[in-house]
PDB file of N, CA and C in Angstrom:
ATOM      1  N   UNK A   1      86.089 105.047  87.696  1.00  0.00           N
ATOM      2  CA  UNK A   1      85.824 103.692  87.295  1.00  0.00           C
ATOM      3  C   UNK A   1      85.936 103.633  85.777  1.00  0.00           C
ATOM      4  N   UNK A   2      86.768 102.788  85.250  1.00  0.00           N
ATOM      5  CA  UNK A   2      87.059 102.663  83.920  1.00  0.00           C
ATOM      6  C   UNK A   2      85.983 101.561  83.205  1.00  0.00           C
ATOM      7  N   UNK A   3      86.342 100.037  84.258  1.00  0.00           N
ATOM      8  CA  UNK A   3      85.094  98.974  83.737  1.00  0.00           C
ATOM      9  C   UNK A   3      84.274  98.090  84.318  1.00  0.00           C
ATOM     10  N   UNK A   4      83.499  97.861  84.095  1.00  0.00           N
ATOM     11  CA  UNK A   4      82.720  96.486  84.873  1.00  0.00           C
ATOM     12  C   UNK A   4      82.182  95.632  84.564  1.00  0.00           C
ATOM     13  N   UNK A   5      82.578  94.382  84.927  1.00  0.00           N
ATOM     14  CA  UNK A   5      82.166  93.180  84.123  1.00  0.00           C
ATOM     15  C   UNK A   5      81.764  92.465  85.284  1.00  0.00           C
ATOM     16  N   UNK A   6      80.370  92.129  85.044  1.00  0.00           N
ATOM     17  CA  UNK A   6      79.740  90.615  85.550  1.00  0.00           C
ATOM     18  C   UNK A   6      79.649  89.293  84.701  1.00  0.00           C
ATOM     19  N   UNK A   7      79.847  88.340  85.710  1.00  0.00           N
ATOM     20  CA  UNK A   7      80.141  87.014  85.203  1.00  0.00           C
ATOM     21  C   UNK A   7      79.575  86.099  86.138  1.00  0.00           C
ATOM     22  N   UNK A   8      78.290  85.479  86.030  1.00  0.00           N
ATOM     23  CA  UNK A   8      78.021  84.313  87.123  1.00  0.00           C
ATOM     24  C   UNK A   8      78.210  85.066  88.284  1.00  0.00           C
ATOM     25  N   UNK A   9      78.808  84.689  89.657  1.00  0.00           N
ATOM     26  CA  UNK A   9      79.021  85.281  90.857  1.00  0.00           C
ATOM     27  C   UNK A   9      79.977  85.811  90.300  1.00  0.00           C
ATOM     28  N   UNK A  10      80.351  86.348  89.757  1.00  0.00           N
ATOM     29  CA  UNK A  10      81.751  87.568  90.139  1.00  0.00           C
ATOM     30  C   UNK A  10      81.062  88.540  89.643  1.00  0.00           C
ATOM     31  N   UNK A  11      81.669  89.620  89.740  1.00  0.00           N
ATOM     32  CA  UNK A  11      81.789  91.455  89.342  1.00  0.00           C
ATOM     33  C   UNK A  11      83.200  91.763  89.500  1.00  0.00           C
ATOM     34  N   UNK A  12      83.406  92.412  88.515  1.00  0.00           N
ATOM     35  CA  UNK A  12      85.033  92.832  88.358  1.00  0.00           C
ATOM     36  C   UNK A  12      85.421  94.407  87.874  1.00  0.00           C
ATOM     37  N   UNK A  13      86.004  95.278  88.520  1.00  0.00           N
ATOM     38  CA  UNK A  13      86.120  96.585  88.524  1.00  0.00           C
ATOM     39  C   UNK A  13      87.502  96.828  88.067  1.00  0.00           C
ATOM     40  N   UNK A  14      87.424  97.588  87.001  1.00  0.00           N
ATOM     41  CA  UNK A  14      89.042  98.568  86.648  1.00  0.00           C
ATOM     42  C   UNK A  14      88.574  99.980  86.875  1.00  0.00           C
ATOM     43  N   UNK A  15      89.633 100.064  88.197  1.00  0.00           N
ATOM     44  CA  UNK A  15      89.578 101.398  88.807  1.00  0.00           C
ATOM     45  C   UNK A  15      91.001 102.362  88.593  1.00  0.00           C
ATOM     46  N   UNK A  16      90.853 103.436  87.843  1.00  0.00           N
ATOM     47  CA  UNK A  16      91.925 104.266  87.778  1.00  0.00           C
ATOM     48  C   UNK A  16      91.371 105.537  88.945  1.00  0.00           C
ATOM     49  N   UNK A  17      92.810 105.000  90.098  1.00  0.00           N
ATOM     50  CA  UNK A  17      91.983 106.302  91.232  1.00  0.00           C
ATOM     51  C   UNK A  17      93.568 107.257  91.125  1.00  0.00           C
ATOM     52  N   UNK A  18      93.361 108.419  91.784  1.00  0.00           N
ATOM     53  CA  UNK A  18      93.903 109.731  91.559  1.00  0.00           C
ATOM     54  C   UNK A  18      93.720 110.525  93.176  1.00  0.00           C
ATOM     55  N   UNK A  19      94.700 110.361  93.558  1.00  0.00           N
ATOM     56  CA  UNK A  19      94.315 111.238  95.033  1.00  0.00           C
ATOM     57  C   UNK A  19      94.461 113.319  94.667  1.00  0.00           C
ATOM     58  N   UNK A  20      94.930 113.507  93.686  1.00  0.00           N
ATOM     59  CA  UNK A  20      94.935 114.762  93.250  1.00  0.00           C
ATOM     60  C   UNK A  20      95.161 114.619  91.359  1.00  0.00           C
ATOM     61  N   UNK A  21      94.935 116.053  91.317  1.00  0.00           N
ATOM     62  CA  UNK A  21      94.879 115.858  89.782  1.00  0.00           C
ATOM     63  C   UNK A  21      96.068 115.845  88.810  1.00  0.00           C
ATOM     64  N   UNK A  22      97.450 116.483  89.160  1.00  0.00           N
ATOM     65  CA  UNK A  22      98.914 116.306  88.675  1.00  0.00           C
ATOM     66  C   UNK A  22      98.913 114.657  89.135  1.00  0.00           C
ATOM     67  N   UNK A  23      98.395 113.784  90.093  1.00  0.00           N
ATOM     68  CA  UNK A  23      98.971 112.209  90.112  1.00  0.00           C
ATOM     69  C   UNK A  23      99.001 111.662  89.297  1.00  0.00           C
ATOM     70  N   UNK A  24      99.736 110.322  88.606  1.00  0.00           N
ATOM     71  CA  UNK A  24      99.559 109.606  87.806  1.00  0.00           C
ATOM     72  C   UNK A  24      98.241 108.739  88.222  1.00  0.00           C
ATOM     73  N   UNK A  25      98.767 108.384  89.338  1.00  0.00           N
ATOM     74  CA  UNK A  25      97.252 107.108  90.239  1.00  0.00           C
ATOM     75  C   UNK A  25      97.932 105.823  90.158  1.00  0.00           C
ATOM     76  N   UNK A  26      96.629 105.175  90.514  1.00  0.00           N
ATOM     77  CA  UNK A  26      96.532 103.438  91.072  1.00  0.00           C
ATOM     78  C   UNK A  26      95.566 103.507  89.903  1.00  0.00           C
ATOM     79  N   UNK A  27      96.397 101.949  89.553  1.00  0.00           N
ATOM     80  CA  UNK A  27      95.100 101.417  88.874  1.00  0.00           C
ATOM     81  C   UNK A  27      94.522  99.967  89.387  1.00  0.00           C
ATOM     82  N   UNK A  28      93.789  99.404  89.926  1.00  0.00           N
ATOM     83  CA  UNK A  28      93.009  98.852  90.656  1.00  0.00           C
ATOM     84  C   UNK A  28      91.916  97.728  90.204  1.00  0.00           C
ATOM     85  N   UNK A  29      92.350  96.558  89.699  1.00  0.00           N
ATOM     86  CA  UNK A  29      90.863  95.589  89.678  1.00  0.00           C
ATOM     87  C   UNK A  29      90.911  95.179  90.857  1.00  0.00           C
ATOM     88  N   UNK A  30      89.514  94.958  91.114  1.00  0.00           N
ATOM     89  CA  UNK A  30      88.564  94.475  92.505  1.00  0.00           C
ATOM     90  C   UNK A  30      88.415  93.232  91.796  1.00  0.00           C
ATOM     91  N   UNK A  31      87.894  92.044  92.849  1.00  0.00           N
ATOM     92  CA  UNK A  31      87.486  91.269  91.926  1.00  0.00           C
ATOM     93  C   UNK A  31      86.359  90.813  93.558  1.00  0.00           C
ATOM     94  N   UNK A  32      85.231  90.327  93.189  1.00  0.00           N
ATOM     95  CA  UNK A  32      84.117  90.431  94.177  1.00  0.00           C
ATOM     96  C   UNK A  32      83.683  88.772  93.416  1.00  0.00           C
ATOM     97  N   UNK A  33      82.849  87.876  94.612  1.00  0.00           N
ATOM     98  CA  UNK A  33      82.241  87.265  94.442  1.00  0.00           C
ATOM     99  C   UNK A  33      80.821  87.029  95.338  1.00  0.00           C
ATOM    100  N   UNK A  34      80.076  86.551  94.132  1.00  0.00           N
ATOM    101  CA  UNK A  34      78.339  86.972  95.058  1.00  0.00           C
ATOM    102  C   UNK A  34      77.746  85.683  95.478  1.00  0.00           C
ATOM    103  N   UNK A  35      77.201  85.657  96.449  1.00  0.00           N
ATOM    104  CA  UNK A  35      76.848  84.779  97.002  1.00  0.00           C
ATOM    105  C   UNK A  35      75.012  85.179  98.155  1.00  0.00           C
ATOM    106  N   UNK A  36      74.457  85.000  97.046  1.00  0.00           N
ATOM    107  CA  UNK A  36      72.935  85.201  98.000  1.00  0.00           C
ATOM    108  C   UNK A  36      72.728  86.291  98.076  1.00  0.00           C
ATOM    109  N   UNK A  37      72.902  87.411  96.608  1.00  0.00           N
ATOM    110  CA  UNK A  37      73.406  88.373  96.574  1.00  0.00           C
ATOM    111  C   UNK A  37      74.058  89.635  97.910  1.00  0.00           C
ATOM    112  N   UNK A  38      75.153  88.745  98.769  1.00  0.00           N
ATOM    113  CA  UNK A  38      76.292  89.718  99.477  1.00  0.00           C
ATOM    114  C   UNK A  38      77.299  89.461  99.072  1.00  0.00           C
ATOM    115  N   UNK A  39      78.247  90.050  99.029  1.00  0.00           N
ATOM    116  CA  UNK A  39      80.255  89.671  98.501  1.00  0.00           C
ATOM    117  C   UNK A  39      80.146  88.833  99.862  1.00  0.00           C
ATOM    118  N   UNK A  40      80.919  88.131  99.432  1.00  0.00           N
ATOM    119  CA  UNK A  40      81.370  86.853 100.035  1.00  0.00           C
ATOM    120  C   UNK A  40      83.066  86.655  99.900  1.00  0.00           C
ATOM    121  N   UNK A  41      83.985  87.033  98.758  1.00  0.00           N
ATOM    122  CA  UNK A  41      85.105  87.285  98.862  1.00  0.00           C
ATOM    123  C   UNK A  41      85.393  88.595  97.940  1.00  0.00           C
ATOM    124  N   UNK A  42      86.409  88.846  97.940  1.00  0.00           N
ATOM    125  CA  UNK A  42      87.305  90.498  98.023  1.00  0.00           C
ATOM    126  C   UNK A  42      88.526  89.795  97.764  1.00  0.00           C
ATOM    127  N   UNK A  43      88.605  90.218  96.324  1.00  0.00           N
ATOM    128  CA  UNK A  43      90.376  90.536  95.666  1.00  0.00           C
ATOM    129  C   UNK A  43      90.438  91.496  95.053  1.00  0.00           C
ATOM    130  N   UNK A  44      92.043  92.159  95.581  1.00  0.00           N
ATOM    131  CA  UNK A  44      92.516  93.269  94.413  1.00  0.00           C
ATOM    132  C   UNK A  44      93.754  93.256  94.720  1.00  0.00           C
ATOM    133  N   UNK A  45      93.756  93.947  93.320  1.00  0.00           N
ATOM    134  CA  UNK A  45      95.699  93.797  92.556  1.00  0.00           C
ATOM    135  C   UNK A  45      95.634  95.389  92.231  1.00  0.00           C
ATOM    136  N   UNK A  46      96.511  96.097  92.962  1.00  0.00           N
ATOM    137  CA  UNK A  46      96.907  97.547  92.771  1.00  0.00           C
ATOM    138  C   UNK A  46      98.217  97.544  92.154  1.00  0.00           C
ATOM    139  N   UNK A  47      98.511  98.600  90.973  1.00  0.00           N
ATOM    140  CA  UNK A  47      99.552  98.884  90.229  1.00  0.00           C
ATOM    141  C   UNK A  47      99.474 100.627  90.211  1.00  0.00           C
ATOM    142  N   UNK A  48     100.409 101.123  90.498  1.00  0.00           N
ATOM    143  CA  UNK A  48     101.318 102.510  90.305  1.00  0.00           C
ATOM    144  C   UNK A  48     101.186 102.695  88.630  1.00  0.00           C
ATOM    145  N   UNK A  49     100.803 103.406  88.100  1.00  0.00           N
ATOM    146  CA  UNK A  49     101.082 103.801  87.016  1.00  0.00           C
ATOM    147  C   UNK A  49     102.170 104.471  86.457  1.00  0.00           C
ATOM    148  N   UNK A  50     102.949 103.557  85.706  1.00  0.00           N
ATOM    149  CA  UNK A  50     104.326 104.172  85.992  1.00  0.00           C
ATOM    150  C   UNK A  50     104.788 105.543  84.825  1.00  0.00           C
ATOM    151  N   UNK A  51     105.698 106.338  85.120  1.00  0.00           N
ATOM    152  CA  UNK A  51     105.527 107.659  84.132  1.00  0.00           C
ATOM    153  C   UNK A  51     105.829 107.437  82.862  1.00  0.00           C
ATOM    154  N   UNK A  52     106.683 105.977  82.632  1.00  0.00           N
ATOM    155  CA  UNK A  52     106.520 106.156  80.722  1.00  0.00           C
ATOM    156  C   UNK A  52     105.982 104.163  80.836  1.00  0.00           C
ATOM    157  N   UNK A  53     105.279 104.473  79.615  1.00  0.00           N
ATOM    158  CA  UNK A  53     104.383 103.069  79.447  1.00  0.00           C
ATOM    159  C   UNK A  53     104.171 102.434  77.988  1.00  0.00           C
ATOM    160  N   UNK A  54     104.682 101.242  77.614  1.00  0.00           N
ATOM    161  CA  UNK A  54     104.709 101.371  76.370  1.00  0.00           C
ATOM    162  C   UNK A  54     103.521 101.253  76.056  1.00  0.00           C
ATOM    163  N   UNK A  55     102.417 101.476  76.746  1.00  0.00           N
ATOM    164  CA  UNK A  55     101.070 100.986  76.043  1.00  0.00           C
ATOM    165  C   UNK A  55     100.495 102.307  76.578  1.00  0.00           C
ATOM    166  N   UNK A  56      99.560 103.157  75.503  1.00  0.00           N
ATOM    167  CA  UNK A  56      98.783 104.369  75.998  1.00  0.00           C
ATOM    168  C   UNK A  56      97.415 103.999  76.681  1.00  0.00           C
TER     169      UNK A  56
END
């Protein structure tokens, strides 16, 4: 888990996951909304980390 931000009902996750340790990975925001405190909706946007990136 890289970050987490709450906002009103949301919570929002940047997830850099790695199924082994040579992988580049997924990188992953969740995006959750709360409602009576249970999630109530579920979004995410998955990206491949690609091998050259102009941004470190």
């Amino acid at each position: 888990m890289k970050r987490v931000f709450a906002d009103g009902d949301y919570v929002i996750l940047h997830v850099h996951a790695k199924r082994d340790s040579g992988a580049r990975g997924t990188v992953v925001v969740d995006i959750y909304r709360i409602e009576n405190g249970k999630i109530v909706e579920h979004w995410d946007v998955p990206q491949d980390v690609p091998e050259q990136s102009a941004n470190d």
